[in-house]
N, C-alpha and C. Protein backbone atom coordinates (compact mmCIF):
# COMPACT_ATOMS: atom_id res chain seq x y z
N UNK A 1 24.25 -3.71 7.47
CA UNK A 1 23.14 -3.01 6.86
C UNK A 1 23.25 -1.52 7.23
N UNK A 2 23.25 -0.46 6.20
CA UNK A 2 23.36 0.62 6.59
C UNK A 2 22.18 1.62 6.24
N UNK A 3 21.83 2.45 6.82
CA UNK A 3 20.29 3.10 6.33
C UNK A 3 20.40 4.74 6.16
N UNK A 4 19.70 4.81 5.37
CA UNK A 4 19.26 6.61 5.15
C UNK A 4 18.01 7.18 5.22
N UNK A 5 17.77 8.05 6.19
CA UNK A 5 16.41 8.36 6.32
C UNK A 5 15.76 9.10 5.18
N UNK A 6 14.94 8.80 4.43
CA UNK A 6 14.82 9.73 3.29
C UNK A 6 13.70 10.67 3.66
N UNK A 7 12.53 10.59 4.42
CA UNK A 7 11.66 10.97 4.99
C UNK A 7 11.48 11.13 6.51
N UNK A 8 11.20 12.07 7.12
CA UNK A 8 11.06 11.96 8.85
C UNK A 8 9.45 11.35 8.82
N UNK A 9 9.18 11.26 10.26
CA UNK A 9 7.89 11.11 10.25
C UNK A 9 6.72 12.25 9.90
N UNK A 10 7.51 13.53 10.16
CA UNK A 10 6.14 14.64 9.96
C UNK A 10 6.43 14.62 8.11
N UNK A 11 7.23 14.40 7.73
CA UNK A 11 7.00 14.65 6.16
C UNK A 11 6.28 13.24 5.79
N UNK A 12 6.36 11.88 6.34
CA UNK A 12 5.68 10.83 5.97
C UNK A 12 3.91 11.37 6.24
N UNK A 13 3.75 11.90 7.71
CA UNK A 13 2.72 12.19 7.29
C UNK A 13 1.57 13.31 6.52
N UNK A 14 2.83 13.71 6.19
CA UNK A 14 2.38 15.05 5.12
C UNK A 14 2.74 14.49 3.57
N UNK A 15 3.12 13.24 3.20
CA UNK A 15 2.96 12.37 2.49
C UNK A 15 1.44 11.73 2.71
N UNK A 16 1.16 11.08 3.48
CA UNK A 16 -0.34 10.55 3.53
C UNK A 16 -1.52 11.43 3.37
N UNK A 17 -1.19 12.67 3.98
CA UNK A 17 -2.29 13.67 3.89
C UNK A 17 -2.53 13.97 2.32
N UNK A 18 -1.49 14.23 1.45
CA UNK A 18 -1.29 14.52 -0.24
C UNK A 18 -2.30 12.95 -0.86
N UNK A 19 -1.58 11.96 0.04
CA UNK A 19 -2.40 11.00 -0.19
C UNK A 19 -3.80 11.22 -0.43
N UNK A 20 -4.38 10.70 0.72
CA UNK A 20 -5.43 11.46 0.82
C UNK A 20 -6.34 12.05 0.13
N UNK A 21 -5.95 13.71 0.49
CA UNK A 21 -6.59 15.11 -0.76
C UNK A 21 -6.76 14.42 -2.93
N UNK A 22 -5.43 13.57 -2.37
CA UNK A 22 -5.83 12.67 -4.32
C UNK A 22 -6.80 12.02 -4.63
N UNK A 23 -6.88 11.78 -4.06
CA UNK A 23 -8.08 10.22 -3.32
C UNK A 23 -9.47 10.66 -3.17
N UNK A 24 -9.28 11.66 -2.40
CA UNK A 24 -10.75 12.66 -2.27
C UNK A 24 -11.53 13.33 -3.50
N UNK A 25 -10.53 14.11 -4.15
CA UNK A 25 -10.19 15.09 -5.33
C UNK A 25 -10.95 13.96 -6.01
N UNK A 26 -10.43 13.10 -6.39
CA UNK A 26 -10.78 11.48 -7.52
C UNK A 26 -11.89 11.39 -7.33
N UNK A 27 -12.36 11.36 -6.51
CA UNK A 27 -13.85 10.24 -6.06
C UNK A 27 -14.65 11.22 -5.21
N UNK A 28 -14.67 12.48 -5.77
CA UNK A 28 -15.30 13.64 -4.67
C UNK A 28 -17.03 13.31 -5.70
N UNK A 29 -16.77 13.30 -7.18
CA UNK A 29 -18.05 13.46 -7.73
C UNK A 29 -18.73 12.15 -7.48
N UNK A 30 -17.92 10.85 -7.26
CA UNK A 30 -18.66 9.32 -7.34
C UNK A 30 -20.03 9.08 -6.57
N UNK A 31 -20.71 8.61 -6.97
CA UNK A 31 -22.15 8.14 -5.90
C UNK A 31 -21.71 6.49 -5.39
N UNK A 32 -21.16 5.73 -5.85
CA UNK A 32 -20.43 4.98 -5.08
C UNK A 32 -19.79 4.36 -4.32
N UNK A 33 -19.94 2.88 -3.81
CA UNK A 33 -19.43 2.86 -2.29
C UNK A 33 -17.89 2.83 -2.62
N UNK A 34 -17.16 3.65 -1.73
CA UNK A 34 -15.50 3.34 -2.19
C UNK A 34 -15.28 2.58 -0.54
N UNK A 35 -13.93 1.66 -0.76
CA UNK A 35 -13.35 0.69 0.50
C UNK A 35 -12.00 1.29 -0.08
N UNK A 36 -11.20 1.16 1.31
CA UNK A 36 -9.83 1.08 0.98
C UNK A 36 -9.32 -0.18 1.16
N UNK A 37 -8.58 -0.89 1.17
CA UNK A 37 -7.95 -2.65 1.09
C UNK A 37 -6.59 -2.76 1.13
N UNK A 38 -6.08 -2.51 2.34
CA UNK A 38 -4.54 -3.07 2.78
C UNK A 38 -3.86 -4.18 2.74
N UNK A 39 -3.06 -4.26 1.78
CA UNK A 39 -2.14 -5.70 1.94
C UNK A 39 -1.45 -5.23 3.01
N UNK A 40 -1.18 -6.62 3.46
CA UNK A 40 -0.67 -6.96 4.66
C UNK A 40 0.99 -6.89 3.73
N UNK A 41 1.86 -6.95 4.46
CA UNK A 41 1.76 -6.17 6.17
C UNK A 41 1.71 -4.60 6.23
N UNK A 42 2.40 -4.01 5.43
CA UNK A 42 2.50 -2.35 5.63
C UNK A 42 1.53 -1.34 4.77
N UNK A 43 0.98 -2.44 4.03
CA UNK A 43 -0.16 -1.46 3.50
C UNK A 43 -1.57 -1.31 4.23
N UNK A 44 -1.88 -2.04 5.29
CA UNK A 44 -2.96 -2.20 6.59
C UNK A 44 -2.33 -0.69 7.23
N UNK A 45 -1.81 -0.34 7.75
CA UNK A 45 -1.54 0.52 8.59
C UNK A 45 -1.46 2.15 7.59
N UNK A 46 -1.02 1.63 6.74
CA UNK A 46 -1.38 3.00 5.55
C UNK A 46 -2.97 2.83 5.43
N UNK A 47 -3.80 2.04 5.14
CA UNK A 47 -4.96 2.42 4.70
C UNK A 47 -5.72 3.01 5.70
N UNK A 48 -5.28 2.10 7.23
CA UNK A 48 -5.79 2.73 8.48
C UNK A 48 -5.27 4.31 8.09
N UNK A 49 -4.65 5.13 7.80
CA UNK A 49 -4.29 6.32 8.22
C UNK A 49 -4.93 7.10 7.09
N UNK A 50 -5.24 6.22 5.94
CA UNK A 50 -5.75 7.24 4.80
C UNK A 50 -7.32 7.18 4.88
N UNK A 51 -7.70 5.92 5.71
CA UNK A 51 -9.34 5.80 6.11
C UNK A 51 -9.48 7.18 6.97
N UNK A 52 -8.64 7.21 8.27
CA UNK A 52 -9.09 8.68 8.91
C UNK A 52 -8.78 9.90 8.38
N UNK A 53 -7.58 9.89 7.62
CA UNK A 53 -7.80 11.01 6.49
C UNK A 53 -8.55 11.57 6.13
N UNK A 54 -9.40 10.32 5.05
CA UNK A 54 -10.22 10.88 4.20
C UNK A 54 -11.87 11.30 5.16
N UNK A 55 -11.57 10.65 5.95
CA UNK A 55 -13.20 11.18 6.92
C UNK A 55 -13.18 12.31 7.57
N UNK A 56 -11.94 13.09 7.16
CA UNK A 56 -11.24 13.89 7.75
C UNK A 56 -12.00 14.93 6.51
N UNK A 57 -11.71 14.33 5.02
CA UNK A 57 -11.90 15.44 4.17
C UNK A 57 -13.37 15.01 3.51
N UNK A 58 -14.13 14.48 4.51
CA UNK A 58 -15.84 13.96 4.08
C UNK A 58 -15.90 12.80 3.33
N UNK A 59 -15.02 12.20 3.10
CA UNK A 59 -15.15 11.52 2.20
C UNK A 59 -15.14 9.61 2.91
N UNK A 60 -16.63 9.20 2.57
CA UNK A 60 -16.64 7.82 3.65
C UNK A 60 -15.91 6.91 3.12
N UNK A 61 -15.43 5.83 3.12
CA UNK A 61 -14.29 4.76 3.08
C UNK A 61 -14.83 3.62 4.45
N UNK A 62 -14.99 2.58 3.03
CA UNK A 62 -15.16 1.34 4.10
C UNK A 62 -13.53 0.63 4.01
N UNK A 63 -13.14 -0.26 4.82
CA UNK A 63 -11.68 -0.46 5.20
C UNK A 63 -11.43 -2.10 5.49
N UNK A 64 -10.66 -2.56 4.51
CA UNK A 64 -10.34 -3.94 4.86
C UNK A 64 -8.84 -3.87 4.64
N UNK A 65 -8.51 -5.35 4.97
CA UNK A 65 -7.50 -6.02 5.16
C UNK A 65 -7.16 -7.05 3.80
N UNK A 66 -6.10 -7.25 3.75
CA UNK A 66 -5.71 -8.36 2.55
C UNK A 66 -4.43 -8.93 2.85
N UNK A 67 -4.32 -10.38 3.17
CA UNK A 67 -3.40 -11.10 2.77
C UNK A 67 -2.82 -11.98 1.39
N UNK A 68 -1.94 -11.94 0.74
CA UNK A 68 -1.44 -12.42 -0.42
C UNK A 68 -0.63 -13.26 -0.60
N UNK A 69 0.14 -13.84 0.77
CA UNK A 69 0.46 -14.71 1.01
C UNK A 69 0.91 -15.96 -0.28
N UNK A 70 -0.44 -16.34 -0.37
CA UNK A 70 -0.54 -18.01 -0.94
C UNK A 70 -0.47 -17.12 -2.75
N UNK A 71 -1.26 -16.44 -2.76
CA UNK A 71 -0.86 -15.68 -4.31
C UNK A 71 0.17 -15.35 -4.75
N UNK A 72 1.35 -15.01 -3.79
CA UNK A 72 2.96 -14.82 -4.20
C UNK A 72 3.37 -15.71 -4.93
N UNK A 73 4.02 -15.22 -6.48
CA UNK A 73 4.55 -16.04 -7.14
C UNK A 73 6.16 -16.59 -6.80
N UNK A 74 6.55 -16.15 -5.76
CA UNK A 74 8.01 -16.75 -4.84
C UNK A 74 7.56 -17.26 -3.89
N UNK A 75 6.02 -18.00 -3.75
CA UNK A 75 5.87 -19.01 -2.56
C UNK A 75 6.60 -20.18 -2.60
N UNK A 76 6.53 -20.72 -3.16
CA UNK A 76 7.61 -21.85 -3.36
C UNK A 76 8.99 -21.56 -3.33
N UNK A 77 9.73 -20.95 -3.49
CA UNK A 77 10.93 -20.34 -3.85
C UNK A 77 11.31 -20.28 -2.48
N UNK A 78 10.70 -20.21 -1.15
CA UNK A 78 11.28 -19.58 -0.19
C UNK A 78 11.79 -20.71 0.69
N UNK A 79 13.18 -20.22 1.64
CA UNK A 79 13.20 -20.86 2.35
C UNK A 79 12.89 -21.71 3.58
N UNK A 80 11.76 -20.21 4.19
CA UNK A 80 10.87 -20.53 5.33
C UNK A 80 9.46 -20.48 5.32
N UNK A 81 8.48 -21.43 5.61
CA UNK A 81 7.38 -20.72 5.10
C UNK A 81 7.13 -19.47 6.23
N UNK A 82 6.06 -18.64 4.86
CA UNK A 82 5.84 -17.63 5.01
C UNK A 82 4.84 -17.63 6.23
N UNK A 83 4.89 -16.21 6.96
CA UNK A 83 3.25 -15.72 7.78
C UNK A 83 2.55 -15.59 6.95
N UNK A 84 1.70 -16.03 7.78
CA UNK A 84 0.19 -15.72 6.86
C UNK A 84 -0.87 -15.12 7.86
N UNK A 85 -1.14 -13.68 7.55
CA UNK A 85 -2.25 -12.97 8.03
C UNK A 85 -3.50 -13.00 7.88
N UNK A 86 -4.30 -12.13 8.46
CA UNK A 86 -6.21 -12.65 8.23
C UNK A 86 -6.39 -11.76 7.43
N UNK A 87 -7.28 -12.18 6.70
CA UNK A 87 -8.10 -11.60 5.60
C UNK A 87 -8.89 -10.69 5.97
N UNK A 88 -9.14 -9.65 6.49
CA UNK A 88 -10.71 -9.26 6.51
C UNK A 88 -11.25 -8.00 5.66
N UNK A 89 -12.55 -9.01 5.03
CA UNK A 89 -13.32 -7.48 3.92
C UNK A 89 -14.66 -7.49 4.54
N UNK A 90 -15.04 -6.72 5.12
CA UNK A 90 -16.41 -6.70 6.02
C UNK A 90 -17.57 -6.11 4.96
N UNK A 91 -17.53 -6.73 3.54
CA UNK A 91 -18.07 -5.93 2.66
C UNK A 91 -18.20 -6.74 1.50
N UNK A 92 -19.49 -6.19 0.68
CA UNK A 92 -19.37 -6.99 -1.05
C UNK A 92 -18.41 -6.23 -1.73
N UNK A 93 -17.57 -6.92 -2.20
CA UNK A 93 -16.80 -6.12 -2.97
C UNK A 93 -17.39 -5.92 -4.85
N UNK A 94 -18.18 -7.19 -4.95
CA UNK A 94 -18.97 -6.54 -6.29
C UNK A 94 -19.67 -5.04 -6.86
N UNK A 95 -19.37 -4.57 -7.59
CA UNK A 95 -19.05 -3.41 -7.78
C UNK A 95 -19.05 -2.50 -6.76
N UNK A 96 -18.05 -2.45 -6.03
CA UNK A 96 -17.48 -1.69 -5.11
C UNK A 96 -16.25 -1.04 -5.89
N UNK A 97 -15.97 -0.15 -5.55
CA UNK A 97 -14.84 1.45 -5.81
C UNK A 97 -13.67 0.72 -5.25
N UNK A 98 -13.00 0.14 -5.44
CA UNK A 98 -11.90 -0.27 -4.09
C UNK A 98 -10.36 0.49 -4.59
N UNK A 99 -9.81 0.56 -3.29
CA UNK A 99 -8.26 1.95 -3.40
C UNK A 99 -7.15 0.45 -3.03
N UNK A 100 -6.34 -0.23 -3.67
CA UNK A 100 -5.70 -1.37 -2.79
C UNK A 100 -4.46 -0.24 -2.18
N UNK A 101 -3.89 -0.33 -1.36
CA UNK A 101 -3.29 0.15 -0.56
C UNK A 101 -2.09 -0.52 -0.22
N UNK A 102 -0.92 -0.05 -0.29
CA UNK A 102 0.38 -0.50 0.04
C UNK A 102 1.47 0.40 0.20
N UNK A 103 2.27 0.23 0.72
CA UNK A 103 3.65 1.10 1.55
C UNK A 103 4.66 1.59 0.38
N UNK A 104 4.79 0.69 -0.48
CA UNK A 104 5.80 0.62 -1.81
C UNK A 104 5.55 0.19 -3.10
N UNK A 105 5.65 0.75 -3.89
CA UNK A 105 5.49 -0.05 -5.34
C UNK A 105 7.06 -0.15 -5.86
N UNK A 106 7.37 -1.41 -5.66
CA UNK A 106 8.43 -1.32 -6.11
C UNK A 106 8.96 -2.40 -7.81
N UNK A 107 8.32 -3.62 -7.57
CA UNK A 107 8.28 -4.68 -8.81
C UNK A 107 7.21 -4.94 -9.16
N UNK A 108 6.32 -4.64 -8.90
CA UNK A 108 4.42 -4.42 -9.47
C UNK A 108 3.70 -5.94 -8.83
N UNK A 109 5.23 -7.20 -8.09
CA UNK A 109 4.62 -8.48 -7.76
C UNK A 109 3.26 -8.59 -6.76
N UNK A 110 3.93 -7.92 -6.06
CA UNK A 110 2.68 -7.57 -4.78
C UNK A 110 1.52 -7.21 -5.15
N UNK A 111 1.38 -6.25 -5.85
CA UNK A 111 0.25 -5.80 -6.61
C UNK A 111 -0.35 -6.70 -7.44
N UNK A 112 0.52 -7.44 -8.41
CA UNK A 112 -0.07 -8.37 -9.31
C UNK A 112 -0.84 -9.84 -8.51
N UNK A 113 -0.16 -10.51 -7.06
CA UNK A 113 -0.93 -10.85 -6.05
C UNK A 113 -2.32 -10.20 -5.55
N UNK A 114 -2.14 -9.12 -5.18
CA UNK A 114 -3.53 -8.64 -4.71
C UNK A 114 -4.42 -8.58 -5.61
N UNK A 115 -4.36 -8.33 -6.63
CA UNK A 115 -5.47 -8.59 -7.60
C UNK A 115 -6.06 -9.81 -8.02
N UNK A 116 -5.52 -10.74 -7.69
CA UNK A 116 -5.58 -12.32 -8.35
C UNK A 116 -6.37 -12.40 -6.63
N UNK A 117 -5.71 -11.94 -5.45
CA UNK A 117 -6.43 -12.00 -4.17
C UNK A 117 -7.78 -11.85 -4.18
N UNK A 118 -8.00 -10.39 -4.26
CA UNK A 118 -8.93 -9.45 -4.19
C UNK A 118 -10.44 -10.04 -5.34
N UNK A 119 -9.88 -10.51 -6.38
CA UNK A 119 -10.74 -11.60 -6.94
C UNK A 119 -11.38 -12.29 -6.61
N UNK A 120 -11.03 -13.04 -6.19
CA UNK A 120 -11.52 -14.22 -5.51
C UNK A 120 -12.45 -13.83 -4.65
N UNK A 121 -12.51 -12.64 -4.35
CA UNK A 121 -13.98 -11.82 -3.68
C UNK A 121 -14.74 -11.78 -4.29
N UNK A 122 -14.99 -11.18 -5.00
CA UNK A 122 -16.13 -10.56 -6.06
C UNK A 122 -15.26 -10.25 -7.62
N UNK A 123 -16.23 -9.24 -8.10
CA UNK A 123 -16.28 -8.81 -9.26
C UNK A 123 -15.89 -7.12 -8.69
N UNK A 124 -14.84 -6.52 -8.39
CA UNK A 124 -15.32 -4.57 -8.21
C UNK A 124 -15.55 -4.03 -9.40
N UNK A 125 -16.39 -2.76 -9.09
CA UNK A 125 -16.53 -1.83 -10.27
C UNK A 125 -15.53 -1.46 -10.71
N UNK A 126 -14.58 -1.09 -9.63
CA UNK A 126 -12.98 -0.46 -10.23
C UNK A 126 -12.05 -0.73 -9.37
N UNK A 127 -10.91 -0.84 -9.48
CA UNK A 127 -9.67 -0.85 -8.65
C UNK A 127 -8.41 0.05 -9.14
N UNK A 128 -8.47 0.88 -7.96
CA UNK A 128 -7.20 1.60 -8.21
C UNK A 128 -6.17 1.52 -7.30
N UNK A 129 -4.97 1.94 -7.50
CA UNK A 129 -3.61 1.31 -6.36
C UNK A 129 -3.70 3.28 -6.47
N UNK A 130 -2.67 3.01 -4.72
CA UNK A 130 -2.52 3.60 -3.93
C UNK A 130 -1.38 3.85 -3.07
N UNK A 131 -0.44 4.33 -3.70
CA UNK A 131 1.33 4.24 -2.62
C UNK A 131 1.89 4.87 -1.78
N UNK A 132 2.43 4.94 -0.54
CA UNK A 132 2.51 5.90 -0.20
C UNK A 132 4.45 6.35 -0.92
N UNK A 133 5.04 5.04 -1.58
CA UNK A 133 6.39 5.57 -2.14
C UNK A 133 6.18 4.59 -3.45
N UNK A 134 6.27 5.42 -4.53
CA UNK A 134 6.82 4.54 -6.02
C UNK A 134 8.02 4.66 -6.27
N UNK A 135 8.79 3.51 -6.77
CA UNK A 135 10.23 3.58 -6.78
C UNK A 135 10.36 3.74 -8.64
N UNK A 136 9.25 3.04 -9.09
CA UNK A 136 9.29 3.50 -10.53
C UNK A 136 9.58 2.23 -11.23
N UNK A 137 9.74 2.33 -12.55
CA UNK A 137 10.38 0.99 -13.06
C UNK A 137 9.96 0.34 -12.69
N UNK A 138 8.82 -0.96 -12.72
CA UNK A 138 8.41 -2.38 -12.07
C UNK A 138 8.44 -3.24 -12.79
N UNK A 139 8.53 -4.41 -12.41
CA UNK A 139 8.82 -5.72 -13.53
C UNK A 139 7.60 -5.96 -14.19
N UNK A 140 6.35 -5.70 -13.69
CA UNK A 140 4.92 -5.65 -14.35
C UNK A 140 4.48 -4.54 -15.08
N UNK A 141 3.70 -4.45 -15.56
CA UNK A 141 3.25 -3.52 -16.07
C UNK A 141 1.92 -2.93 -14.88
N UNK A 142 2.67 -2.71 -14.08
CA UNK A 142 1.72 -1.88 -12.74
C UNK A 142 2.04 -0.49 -12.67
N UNK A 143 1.21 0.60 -12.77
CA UNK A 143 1.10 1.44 -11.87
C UNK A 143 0.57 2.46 -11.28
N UNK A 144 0.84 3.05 -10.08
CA UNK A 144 0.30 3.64 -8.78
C UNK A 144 -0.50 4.68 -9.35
N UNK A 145 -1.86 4.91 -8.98
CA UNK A 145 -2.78 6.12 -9.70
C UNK A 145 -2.88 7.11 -8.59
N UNK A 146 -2.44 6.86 -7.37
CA UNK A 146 -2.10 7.74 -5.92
C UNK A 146 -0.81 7.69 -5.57
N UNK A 147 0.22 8.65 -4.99
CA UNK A 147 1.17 8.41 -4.86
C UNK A 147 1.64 9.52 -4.00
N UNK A 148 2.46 9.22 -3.09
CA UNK A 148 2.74 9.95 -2.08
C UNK A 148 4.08 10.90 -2.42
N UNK A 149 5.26 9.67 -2.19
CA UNK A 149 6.58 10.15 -2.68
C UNK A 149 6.98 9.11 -4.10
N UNK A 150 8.06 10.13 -5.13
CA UNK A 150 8.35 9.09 -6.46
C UNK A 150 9.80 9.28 -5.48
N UNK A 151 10.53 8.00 -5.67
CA UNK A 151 11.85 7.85 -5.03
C UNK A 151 12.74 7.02 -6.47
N UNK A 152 13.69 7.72 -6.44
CA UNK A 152 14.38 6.73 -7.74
C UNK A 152 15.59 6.60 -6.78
N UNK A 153 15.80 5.12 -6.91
CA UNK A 153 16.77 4.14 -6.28
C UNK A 153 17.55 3.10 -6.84
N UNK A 154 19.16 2.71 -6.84
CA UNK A 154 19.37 1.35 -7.53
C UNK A 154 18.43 0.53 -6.76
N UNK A 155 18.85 -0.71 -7.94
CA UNK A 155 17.75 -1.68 -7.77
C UNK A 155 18.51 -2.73 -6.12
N UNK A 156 19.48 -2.18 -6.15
CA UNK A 156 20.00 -2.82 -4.76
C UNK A 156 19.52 -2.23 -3.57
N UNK A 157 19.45 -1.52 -3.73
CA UNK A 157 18.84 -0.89 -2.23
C UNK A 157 17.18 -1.06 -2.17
N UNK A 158 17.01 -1.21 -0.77
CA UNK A 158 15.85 -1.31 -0.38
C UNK A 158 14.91 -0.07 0.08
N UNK A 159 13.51 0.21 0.04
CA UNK A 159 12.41 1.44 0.90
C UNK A 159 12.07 0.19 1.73
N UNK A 160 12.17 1.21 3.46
CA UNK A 160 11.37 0.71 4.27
C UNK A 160 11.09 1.49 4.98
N UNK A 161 9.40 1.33 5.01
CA UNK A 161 8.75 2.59 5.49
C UNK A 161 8.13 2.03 7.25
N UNK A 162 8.41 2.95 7.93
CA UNK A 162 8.59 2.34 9.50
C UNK A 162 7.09 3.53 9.99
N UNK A 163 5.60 2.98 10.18
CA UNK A 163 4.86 3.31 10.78
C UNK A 163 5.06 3.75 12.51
N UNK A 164 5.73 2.69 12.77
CA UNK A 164 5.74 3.11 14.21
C UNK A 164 7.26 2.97 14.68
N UNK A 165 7.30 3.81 15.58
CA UNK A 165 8.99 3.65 16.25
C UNK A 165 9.50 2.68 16.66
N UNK A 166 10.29 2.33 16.54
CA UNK A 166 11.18 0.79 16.64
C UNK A 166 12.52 1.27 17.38
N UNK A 167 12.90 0.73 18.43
CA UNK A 167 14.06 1.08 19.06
C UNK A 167 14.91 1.54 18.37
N UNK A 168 16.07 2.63 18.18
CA UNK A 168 17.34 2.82 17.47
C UNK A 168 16.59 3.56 15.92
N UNK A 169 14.70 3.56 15.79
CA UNK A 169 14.49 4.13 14.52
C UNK A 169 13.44 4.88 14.06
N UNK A 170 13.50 6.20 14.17
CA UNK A 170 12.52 6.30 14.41
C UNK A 170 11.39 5.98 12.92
N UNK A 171 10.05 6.44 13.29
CA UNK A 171 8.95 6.52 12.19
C UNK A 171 9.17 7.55 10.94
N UNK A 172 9.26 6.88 9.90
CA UNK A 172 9.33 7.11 8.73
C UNK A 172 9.76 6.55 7.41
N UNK A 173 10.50 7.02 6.66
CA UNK A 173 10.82 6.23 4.94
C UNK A 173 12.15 6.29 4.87
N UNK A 174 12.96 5.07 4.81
CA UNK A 174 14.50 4.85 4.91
C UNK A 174 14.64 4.45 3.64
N UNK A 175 15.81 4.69 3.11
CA UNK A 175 16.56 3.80 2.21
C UNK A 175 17.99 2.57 2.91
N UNK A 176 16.91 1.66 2.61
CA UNK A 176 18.08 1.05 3.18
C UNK A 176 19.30 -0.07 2.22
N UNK A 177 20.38 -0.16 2.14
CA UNK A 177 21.59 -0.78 1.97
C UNK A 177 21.08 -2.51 2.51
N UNK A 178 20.82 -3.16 1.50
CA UNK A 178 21.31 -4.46 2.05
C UNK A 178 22.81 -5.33 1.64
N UNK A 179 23.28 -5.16 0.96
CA UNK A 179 24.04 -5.43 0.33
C UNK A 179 25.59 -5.08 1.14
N UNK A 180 25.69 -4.07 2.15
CA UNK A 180 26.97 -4.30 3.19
C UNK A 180 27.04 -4.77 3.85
């Protein structure tokens, strides 16, 4: 496996901050409750950073969690079963503003999960997605109305966006090679 850093960490988080200011900018006139809503796994730790963001730029944000797990249409398909994370929405989501939140848009699947998820809550007033990298091109007809970085990539290579430092790597947005 071989990798390319495409982003350091201070430009990832000068990616989230752009985040952010979009997000704000959007929903500066709303009287509305807005939530942000992280799929698990790497979109939780983005929403955590765009929740203090935006309280950063006045703007309140209630903050949950989402697992999609059992909604993946390659649940069956897999060899191992999957983790499965906790759910938590500390909130009605009936007409609620909600931002879903995730690390990558890359095949629109994930996304098309969280919505079928996020359902099963309530009814929201609106839902808008939120990336911090679009790769473009998705097999759905999904896409990102926030967006951090647009990255155009073959479809062989992988984005993996590394919140926190990991031995040998540091924090930020790789392209990585699976395929050597």
């Amino acid at each position: 496996m071989t990798s390319l850093q495409l982003f350091d960490a201070e430009q990832m988080m000068a990616g989230v901050r752009d985040l952010a200011r979009q997000i704000a900018d959007h929903f500066a006139a709303s009287d509305r409750d807005i939530a942000l809503v992280g799929i698990h796994q790497l979109g939780v730790p983005l929403a955590r950073l765009l929740h203090e963001e935006l309280s950063k730029l006045n703007l309140k944000t209630e903050f949950g969690m989402l697992d999609i797990t059992m909604y993946r249409d390659d649940i069956g398909t897999r060899s191992m079963l999957p983790r499965i994370h906790e759910t938590v929405i500390p909130f009605d989501v009936n007409d609620k503003e909600i931002i879903l939140v995730d690390d990558v848009l890359s095949t629109g699947r994930t996304i098309r999960a969280a919505l079928d998820a996020l359902t099963d809550y309530g009814r929201p007033g609106l839902i808008r997605l939120a990336v911090l990298v679009d790769r473009g091109e998705p097999e759905f007809p999904i896409r990102a109305d926030f967006v951090g970085f647009d990255v155009q990539l073959p479809a062989e290579r992988k984005v993996l966006v590394n919140f926190e430092a990991v031995p040998g790597m540091d924090a930020g947005i790789f392209d990585v090679n699976w395929q050597k």
